[in-house]
C-alpha atoms as a PDB file:
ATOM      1  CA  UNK A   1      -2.340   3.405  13.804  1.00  0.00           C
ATOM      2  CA  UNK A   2      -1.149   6.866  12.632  1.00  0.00           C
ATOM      3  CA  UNK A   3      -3.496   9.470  11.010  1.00  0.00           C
ATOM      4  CA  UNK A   4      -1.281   9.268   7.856  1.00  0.00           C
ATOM      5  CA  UNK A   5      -1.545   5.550   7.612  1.00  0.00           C
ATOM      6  CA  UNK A   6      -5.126   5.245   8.044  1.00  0.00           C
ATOM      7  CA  UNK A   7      -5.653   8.018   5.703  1.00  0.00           C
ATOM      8  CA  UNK A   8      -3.144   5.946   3.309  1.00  0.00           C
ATOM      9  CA  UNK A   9      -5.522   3.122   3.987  1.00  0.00           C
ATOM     10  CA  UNK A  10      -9.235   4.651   2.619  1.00  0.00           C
ATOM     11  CA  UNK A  11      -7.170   6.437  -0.277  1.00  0.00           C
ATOM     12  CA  UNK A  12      -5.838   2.490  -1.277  1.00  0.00           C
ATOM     13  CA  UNK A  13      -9.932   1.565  -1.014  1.00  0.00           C
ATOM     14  CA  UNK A  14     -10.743   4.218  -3.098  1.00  0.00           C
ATOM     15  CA  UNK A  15      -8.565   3.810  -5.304  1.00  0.00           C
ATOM     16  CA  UNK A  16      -9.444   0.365  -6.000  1.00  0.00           C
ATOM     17  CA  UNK A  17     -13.360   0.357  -6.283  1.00  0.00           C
ATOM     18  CA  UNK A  18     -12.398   2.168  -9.568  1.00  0.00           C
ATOM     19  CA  UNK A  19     -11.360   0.196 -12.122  1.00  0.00           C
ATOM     20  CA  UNK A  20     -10.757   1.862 -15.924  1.00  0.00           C
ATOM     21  CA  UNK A  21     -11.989  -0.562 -18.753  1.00  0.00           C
ATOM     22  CA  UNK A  22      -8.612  -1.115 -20.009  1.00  0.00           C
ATOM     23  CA  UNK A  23      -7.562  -2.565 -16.893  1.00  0.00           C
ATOM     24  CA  UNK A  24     -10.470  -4.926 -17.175  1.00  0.00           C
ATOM     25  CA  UNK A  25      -9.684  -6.289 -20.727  1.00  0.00           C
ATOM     26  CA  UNK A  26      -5.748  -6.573 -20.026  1.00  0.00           C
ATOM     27  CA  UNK A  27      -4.608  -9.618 -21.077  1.00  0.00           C
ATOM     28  CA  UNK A  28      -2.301 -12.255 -19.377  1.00  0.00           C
ATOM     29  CA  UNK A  29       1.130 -13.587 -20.640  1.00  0.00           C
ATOM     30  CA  UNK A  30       3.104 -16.228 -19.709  1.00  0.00           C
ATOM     31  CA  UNK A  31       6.485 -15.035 -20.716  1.00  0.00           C
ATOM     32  CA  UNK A  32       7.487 -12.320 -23.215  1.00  0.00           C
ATOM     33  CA  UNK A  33       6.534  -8.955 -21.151  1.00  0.00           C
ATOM     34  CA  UNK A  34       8.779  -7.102 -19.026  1.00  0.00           C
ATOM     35  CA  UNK A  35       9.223  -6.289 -15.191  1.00  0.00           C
ATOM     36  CA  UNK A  36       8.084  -2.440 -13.502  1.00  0.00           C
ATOM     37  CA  UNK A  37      10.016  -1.454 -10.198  1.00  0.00           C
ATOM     38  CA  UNK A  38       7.088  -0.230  -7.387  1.00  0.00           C
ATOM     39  CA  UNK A  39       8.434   2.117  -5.079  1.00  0.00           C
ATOM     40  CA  UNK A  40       5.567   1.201  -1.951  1.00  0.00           C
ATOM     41  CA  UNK A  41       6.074   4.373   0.382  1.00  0.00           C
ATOM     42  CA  UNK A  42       8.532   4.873   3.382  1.00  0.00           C
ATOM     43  CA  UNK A  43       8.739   3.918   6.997  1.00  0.00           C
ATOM     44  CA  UNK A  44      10.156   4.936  10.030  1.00  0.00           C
ATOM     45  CA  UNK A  45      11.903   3.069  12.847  1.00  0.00           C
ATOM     46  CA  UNK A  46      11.226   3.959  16.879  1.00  0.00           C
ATOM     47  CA  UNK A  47      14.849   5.553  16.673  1.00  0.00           C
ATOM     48  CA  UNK A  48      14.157   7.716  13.551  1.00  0.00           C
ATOM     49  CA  UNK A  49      15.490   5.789  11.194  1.00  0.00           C
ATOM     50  CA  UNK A  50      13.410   6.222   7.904  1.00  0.00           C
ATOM     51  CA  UNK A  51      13.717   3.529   4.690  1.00  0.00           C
ATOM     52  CA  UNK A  52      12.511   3.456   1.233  1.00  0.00           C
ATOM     53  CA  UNK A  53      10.578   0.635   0.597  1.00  0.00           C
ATOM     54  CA  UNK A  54      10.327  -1.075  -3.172  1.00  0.00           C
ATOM     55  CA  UNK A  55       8.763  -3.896  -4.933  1.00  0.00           C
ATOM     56  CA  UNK A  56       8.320  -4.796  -8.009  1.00  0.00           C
ATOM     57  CA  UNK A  57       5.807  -6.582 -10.710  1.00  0.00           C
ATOM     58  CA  UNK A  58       6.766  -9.051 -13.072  1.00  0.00           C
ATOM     59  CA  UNK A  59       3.778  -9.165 -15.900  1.00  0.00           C
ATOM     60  CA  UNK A  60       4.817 -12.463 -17.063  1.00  0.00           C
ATOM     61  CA  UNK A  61       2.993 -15.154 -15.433  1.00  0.00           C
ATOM     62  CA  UNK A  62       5.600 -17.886 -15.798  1.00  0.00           C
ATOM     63  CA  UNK A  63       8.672 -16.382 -16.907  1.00  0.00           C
ATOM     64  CA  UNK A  64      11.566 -15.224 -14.223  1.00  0.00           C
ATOM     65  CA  UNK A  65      13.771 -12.237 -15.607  1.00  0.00           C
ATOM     66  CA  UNK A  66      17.559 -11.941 -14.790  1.00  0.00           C
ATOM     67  CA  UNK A  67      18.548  -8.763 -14.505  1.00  0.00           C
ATOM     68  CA  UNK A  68      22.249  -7.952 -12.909  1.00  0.00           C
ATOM     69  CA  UNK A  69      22.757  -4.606 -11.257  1.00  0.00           C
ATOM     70  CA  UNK A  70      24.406  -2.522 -13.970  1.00  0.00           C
ATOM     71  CA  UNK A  71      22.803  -0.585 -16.861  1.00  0.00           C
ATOM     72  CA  UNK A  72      19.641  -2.379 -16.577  1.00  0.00           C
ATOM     73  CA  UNK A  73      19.027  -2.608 -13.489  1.00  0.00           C
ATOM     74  CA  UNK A  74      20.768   0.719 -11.274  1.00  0.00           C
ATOM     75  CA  UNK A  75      19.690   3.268  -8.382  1.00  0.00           C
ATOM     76  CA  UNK A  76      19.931   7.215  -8.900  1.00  0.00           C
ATOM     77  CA  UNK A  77      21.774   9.246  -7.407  1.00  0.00           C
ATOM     78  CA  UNK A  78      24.148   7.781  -5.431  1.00  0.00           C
ATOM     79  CA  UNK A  79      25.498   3.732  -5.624  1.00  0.00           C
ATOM     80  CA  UNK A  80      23.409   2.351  -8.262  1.00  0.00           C
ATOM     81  CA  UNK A  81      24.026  -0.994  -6.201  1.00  0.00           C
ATOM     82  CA  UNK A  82      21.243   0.008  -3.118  1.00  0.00           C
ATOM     83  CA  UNK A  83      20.595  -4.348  -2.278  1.00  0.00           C
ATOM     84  CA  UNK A  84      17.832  -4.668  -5.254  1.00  0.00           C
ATOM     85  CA  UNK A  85      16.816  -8.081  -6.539  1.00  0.00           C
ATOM     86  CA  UNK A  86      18.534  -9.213  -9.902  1.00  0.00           C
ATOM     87  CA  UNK A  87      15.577 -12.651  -9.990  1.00  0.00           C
ATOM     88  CA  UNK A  88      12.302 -10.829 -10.472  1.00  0.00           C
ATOM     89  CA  UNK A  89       9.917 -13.678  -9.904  1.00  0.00           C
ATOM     90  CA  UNK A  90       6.673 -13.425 -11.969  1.00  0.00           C
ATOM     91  CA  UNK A  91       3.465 -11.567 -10.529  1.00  0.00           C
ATOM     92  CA  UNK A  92       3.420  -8.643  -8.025  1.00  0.00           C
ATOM     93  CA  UNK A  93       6.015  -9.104  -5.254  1.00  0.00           C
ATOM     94  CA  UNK A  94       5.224  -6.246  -2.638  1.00  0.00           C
ATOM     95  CA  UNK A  95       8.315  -4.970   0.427  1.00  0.00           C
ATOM     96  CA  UNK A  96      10.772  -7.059  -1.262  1.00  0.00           C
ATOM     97  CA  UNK A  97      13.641  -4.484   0.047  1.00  0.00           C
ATOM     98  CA  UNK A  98      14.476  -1.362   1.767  1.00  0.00           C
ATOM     99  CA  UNK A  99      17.120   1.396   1.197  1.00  0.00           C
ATOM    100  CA  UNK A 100      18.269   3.532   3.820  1.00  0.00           C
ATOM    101  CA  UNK A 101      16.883   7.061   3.246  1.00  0.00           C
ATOM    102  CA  UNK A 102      19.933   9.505   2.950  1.00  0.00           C
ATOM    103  CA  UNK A 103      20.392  12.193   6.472  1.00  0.00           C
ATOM    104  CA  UNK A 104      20.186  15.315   3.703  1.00  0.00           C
ATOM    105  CA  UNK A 105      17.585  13.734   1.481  1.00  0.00           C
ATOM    106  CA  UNK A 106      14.582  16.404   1.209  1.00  0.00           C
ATOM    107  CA  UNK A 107      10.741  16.273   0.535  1.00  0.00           C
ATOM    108  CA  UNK A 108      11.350  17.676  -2.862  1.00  0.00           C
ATOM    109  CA  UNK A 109      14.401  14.924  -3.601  1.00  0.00           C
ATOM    110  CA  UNK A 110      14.107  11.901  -5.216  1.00  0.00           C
ATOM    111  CA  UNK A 111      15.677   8.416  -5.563  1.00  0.00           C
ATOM    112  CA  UNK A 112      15.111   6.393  -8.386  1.00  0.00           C
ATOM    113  CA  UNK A 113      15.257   2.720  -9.544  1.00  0.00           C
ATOM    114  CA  UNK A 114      15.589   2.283 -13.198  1.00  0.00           C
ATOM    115  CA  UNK A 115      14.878  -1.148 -14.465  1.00  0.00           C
ATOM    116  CA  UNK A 116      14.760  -2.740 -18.445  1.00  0.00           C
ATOM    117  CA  UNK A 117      13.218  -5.903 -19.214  1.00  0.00           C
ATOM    118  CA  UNK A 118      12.701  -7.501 -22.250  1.00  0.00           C
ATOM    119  CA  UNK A 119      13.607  -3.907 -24.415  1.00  0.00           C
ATOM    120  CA  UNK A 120      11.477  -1.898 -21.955  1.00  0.00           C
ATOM    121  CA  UNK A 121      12.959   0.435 -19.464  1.00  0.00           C
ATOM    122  CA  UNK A 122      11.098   1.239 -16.373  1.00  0.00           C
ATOM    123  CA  UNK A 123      11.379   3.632 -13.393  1.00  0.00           C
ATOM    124  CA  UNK A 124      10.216   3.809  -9.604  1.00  0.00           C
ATOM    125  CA  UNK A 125      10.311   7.557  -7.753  1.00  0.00           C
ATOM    126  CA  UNK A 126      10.569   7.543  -4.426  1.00  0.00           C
ATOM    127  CA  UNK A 127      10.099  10.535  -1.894  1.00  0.00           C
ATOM    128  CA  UNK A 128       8.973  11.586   1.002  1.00  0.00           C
ATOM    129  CA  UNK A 129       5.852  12.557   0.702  1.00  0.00           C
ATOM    130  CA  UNK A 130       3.473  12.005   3.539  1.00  0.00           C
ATOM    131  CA  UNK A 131       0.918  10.217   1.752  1.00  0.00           C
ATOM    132  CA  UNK A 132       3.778   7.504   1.247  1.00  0.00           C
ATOM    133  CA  UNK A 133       4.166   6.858   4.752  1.00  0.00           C
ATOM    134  CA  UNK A 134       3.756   2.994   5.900  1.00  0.00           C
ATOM    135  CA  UNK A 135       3.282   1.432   8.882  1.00  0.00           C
ATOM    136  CA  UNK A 136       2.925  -2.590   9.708  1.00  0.00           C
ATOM    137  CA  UNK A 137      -1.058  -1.945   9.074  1.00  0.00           C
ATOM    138  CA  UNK A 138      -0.854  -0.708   5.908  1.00  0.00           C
ATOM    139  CA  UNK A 139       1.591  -3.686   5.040  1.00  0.00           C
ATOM    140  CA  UNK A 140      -1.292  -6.380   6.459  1.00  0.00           C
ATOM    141  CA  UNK A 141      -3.759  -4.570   3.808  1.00  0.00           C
ATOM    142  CA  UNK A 142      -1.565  -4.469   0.935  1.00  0.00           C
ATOM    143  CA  UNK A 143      -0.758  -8.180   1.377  1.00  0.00           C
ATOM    144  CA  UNK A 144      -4.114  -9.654   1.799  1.00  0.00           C
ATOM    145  CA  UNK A 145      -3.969 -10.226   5.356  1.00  0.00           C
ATOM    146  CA  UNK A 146      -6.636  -7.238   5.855  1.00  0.00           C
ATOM    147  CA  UNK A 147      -9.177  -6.100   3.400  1.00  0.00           C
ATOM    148  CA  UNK A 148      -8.448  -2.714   1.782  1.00  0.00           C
ATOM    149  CA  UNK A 149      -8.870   0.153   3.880  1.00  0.00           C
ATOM    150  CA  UNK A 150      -9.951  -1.921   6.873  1.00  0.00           C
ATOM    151  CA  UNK A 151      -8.294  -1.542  10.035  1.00  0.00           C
ATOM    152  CA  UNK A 152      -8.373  -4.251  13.102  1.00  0.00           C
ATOM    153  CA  UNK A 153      -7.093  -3.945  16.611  1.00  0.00           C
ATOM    154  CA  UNK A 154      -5.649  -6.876  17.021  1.00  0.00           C
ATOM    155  CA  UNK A 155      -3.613  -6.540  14.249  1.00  0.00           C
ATOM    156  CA  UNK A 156      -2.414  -3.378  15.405  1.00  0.00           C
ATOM    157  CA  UNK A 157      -0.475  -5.078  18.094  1.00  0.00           C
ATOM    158  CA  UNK A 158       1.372  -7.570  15.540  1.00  0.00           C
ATOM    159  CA  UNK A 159       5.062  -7.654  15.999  1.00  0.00           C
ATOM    160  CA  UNK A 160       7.478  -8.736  12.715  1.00  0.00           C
ATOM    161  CA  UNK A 161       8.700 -12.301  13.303  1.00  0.00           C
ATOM    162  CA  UNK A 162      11.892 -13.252  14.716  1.00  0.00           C
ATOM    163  CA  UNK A 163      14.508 -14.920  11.920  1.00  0.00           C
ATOM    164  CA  UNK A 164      17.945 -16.343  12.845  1.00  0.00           C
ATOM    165  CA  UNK A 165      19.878 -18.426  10.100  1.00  0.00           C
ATOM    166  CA  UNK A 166      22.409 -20.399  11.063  1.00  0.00           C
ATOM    167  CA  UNK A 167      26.142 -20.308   9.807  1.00  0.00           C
ATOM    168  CA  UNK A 168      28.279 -18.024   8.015  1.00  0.00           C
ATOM    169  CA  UNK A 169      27.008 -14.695   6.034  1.00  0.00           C
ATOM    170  CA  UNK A 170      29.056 -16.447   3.153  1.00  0.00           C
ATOM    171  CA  UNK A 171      29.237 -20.098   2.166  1.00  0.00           C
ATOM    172  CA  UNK A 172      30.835 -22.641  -0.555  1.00  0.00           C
ATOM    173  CA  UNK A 173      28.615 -25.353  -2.674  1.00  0.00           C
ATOM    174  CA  UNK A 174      29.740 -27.410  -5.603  1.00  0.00           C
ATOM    175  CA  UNK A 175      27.708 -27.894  -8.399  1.00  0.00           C
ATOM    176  CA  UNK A 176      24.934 -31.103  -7.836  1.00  0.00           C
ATOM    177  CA  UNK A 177      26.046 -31.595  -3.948  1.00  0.00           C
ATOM    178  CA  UNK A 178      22.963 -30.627  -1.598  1.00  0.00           C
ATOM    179  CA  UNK A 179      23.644 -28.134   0.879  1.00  0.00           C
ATOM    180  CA  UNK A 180      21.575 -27.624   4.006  1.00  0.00           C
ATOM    181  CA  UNK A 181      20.312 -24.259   5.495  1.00  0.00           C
ATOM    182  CA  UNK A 182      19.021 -24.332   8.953  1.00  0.00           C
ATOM    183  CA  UNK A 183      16.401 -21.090   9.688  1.00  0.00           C
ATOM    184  CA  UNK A 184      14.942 -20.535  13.335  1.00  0.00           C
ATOM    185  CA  UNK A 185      11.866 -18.581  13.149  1.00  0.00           C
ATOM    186  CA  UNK A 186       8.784 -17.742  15.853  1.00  0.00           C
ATOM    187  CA  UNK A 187       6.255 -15.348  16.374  1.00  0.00           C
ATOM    188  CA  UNK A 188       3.560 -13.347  18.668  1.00  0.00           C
ATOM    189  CA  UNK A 189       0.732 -15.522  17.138  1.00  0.00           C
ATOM    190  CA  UNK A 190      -0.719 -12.726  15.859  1.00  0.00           C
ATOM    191  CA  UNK A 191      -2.552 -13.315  13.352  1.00  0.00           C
ATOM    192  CA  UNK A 192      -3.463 -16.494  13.766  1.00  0.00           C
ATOM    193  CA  UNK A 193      -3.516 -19.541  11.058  1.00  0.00           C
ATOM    194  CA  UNK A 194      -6.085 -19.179   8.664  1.00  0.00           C
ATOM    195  CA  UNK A 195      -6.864 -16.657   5.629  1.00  0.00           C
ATOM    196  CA  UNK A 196      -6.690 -13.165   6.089  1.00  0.00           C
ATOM    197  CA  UNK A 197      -8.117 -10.558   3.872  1.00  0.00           C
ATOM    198  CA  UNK A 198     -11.450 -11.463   3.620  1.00  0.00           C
ATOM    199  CA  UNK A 199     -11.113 -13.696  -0.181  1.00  0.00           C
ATOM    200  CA  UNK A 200     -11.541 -17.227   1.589  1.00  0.00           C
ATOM    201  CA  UNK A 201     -12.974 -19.558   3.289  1.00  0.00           C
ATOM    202  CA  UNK A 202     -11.096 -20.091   6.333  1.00  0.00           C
ATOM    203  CA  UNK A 203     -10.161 -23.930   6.421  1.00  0.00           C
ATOM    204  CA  UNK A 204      -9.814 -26.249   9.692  1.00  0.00           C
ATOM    205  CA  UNK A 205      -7.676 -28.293   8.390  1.00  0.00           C
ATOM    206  CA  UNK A 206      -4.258 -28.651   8.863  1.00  0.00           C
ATOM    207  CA  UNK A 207      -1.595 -28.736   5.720  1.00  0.00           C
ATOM    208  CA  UNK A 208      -0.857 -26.634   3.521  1.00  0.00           C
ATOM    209  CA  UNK A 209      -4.169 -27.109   0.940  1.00  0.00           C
ATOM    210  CA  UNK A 210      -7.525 -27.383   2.152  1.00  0.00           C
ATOM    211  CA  UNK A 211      -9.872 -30.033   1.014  1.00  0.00           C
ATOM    212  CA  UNK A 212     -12.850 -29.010   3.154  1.00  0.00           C
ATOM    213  CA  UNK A 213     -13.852 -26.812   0.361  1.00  0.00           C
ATOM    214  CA  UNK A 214     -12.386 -28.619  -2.632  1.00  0.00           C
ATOM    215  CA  UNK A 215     -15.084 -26.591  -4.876  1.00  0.00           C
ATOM    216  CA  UNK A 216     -13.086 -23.109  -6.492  1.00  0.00           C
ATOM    217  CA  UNK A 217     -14.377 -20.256  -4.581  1.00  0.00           C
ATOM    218  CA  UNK A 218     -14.038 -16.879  -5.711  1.00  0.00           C
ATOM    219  CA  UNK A 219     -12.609 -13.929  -4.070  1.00  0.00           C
ATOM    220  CA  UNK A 220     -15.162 -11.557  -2.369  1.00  0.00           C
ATOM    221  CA  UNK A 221     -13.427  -8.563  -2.357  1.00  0.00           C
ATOM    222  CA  UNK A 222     -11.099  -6.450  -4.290  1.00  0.00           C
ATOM    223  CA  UNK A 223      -7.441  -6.769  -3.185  1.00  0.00           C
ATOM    224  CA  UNK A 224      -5.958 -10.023  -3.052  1.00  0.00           C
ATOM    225  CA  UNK A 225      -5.975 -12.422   0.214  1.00  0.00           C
ATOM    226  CA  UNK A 226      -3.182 -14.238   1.544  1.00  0.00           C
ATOM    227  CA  UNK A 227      -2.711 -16.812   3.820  1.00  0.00           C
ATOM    228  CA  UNK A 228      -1.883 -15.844   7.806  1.00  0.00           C
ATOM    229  CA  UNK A 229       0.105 -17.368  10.031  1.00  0.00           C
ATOM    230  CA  UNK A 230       3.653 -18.210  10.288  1.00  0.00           C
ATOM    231  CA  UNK A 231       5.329 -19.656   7.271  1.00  0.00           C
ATOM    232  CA  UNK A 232       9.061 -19.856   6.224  1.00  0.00           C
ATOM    233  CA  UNK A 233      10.525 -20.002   2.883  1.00  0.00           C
ATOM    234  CA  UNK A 234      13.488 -19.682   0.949  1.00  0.00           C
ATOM    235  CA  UNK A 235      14.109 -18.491  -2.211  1.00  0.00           C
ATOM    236  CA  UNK A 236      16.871 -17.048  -5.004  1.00  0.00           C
ATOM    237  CA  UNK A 237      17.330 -13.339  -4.939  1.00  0.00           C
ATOM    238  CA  UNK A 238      20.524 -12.885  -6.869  1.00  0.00           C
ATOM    239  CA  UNK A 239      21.676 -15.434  -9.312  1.00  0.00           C
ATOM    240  CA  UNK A 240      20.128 -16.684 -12.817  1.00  0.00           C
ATOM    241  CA  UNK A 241      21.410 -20.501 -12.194  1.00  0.00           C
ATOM    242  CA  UNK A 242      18.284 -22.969 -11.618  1.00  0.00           C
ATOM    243  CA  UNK A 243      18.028 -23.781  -7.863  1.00  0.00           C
ATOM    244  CA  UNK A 244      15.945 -26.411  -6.315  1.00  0.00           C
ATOM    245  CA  UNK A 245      15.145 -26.745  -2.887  1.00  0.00           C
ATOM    246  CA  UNK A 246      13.979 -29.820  -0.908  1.00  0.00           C
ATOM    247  CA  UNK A 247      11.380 -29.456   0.655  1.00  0.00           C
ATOM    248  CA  UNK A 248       9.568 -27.524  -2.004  1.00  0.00           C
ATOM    249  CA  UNK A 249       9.211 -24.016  -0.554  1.00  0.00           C
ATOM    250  CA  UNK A 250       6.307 -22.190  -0.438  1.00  0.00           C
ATOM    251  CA  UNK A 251       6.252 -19.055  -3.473  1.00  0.00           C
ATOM    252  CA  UNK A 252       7.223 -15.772  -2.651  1.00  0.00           C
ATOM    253  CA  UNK A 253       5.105 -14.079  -5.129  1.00  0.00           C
ATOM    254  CA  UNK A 254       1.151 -13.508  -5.762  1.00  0.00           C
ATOM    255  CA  UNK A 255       0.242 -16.892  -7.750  1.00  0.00           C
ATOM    256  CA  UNK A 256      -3.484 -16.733  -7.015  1.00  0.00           C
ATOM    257  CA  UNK A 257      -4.119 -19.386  -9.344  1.00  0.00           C
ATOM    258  CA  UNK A 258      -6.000 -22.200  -7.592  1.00  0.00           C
ATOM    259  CA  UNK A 259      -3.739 -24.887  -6.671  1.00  0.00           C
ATOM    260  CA  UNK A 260      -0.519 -22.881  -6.808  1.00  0.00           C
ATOM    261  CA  UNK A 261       2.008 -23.641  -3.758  1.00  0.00           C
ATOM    262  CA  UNK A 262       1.172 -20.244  -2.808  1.00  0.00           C
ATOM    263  CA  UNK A 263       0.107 -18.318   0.562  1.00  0.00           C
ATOM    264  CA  UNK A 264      -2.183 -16.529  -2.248  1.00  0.00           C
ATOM    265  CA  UNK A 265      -3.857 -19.443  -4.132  1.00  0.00           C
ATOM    266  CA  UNK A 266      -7.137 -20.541  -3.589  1.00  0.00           C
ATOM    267  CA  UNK A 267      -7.564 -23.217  -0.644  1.00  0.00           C
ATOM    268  CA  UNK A 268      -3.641 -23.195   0.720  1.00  0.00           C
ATOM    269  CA  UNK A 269      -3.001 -22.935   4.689  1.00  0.00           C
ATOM    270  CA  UNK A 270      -0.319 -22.347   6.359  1.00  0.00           C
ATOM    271  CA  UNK A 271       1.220 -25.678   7.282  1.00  0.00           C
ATOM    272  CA  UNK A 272       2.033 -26.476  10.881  1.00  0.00           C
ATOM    273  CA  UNK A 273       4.902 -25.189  12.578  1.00  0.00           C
ATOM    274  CA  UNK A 274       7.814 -27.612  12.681  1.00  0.00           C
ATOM    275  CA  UNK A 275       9.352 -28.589  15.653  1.00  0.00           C
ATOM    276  CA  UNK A 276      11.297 -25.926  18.250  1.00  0.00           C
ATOM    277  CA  UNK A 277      10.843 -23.793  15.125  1.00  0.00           C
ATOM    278  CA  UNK A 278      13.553 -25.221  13.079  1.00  0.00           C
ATOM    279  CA  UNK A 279      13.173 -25.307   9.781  1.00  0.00           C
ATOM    280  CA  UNK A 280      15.993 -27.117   7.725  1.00  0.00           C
ATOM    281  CA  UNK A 281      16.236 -27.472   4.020  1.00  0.00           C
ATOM    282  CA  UNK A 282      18.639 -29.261   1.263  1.00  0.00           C
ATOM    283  CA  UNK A 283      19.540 -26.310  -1.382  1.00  0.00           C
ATOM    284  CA  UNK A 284      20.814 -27.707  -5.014  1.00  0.00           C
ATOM    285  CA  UNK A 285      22.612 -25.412  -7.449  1.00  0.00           C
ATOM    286  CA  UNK A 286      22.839 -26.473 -10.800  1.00  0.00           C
ATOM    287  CA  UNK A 287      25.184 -23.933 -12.313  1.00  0.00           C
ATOM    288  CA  UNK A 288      28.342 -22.561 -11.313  1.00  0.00           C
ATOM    289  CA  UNK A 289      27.966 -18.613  -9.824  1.00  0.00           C
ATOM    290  CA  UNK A 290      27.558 -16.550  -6.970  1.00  0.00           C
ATOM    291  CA  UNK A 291      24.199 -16.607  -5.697  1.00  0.00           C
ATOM    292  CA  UNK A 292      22.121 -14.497  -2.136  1.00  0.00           C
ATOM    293  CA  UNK A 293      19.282 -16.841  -1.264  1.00  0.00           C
ATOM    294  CA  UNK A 294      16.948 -15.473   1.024  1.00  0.00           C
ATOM    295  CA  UNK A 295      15.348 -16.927   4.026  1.00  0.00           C
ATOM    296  CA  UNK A 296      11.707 -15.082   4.689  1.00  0.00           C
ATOM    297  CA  UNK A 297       9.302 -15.484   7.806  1.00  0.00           C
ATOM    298  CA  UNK A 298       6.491 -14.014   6.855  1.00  0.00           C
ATOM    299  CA  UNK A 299       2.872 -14.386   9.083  1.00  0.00           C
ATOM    300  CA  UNK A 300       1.043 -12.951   6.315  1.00  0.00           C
ATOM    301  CA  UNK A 301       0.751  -9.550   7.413  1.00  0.00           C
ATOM    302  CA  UNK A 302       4.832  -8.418   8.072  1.00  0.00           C
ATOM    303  CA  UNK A 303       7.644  -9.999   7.796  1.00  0.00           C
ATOM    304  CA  UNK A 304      11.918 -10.953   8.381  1.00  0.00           C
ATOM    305  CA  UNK A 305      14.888 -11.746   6.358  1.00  0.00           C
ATOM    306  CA  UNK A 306      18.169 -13.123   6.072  1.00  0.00           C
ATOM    307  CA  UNK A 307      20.398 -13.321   3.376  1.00  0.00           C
ATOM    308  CA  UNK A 308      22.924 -16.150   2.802  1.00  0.00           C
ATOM    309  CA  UNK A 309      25.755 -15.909  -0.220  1.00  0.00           C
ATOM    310  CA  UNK A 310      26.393 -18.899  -1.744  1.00  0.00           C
ATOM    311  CA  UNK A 311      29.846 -19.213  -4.024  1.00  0.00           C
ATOM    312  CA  UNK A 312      28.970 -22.452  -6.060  1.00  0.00           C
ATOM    313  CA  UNK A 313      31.817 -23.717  -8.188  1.00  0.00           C
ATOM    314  CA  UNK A 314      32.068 -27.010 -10.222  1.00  0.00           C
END
């Protein structure tokens, strides 16, 4: 672990154990509020490439926003089309993309995602500043598969899981006719099954919700806790059509609600792994459009995706 990220780590602890009255009395919504882009920091690969890394939060608890790139929804300077979502899923959604840092871009530059949402326009900054940096440990925190500013050294050694869809980048649906996506997905084991983060029990059952503590039990710490171990699941990231998947996938975003098909919510495990890794599922589009559904493999901590574009007609 670097100096920068573990310094990154006890500033994000910090940070946290103070929380301003306002924040306390904040009320929730289901629908009605608007989206903020969250520019999380930068990384660098082994062969020096660097990317911006953004998420965003939706403040909306049940509400999905549509937002096409365009006026609304643009990067600055440069293409305002950089590979950001246009289906901003309620909650926080954390590493959702990365952009490719410019060769000439500077310390002192900047590059900015502008985003309006229900009559409110929002902005993201991202730079280069060393106290941005991010490594896979700092992910693992920020996710809830490590407790804030904690560090671990197994974890240090986790790898991203490997992700291979099958077919082509591009593929045809009609309207109401099932089409299947096969995903092939394994990992280093690391971390194993279970819940990281520190918030739950950790459950010995198999399945995907727990009933060896069927009693709600509050978090014990301040950031949120997610479920660890390798899961798969696919989801819409550009298109407003409804979409159904069968099997039900798993949610993307931070429902921490108890009972929520969520790696977040109280009492959920990560199912078993299926067979030779292969994980197969029926999409349904309802609407004509083009649509990019994403596959993720996540275990918890880092993760892998693939993109598949989907021209539905009737």
């Amino acid at each position: 672990m670097t100096q920068i990220a573990q310094s990154r780590l006890v500033l994000i602890a910090a940070a946290m154990l103070v929380i301003p009255q306002s924040a306390e009395a904040e009320q929730s919504y289901s629908r009605g509020q608007n989206a903020s882009p969250a520019y999380e920091g930068w990384e660098e690969d082994t062969d020096g490439s660097r990317y911006f890394l953004f998420g965003y939060i939706n403040r909306n608890w049940e509400e999905v926003l549509d937002v096409p790139v365009g006026p609304e929804n643009y990067f600055e300077p440069g293409d305002a089309d950089q590979g950001q979502p246009t289906h901003f899923f309620p909650r926080r959604n954390r590493f959702v993309f990365h952009v490719p840092v410019p060769d000439d871009f500077s310390e002192t530059d900047e590059l900015v995602w502008t985003l309006t949402t229900n009559g409110k326009e929002e902005k993201a900054y991202a730079t280069l500043r060393l106290d941005s940096f991010v490594d896979n440990l700092v992910k693992a925190s920020e996710q809830g598969a490590l407790g804030a500013g904690t560090s671990d050294s197994n974890m240090r050694g986790n790898t991203v899981p490997q992700l291979r869809v099958e077919g082509a980048a591009h593929r045809t649906a009609r309207v109401g006719e099932p089409l299947t996506l096969v995903a092939w997905a394994s990992d280093d084991g690391i971390p194993k099954p279970g819940k990281g983060g520190g918030s739950f029990p950790r459950a010995r059952n198999s399945g995907t919700f727990s009933t060896a503590r069927p009693e709600w039990t509050p978090p014990r710490q301040i950031t949120v806790g997610s479920s660890v171990g390798l899961r798969l699941s696919w989801f819409v990231y550009r298109g407003a059509g409804q979409v159904t998947f069968d099997p039900l996938q798993a949610k993307v975003w931070e429902d921490t609600r108890d009972g929520a098909n969520s790696p977040w919510a109280n009492r959920w495990v990560t199912p078993p792994l299926p067979p030779d890794g292969r994980w197969e599922v029926e999409v349904t589009f309802h609407a004509p459009g083009t649509y990019i559904l994403r596959c993720l493999a996540s275990d918890g901590a880092v993760g892998a995706d693939e993109d598949r574009t989907i021209t539905v007609t009737r």
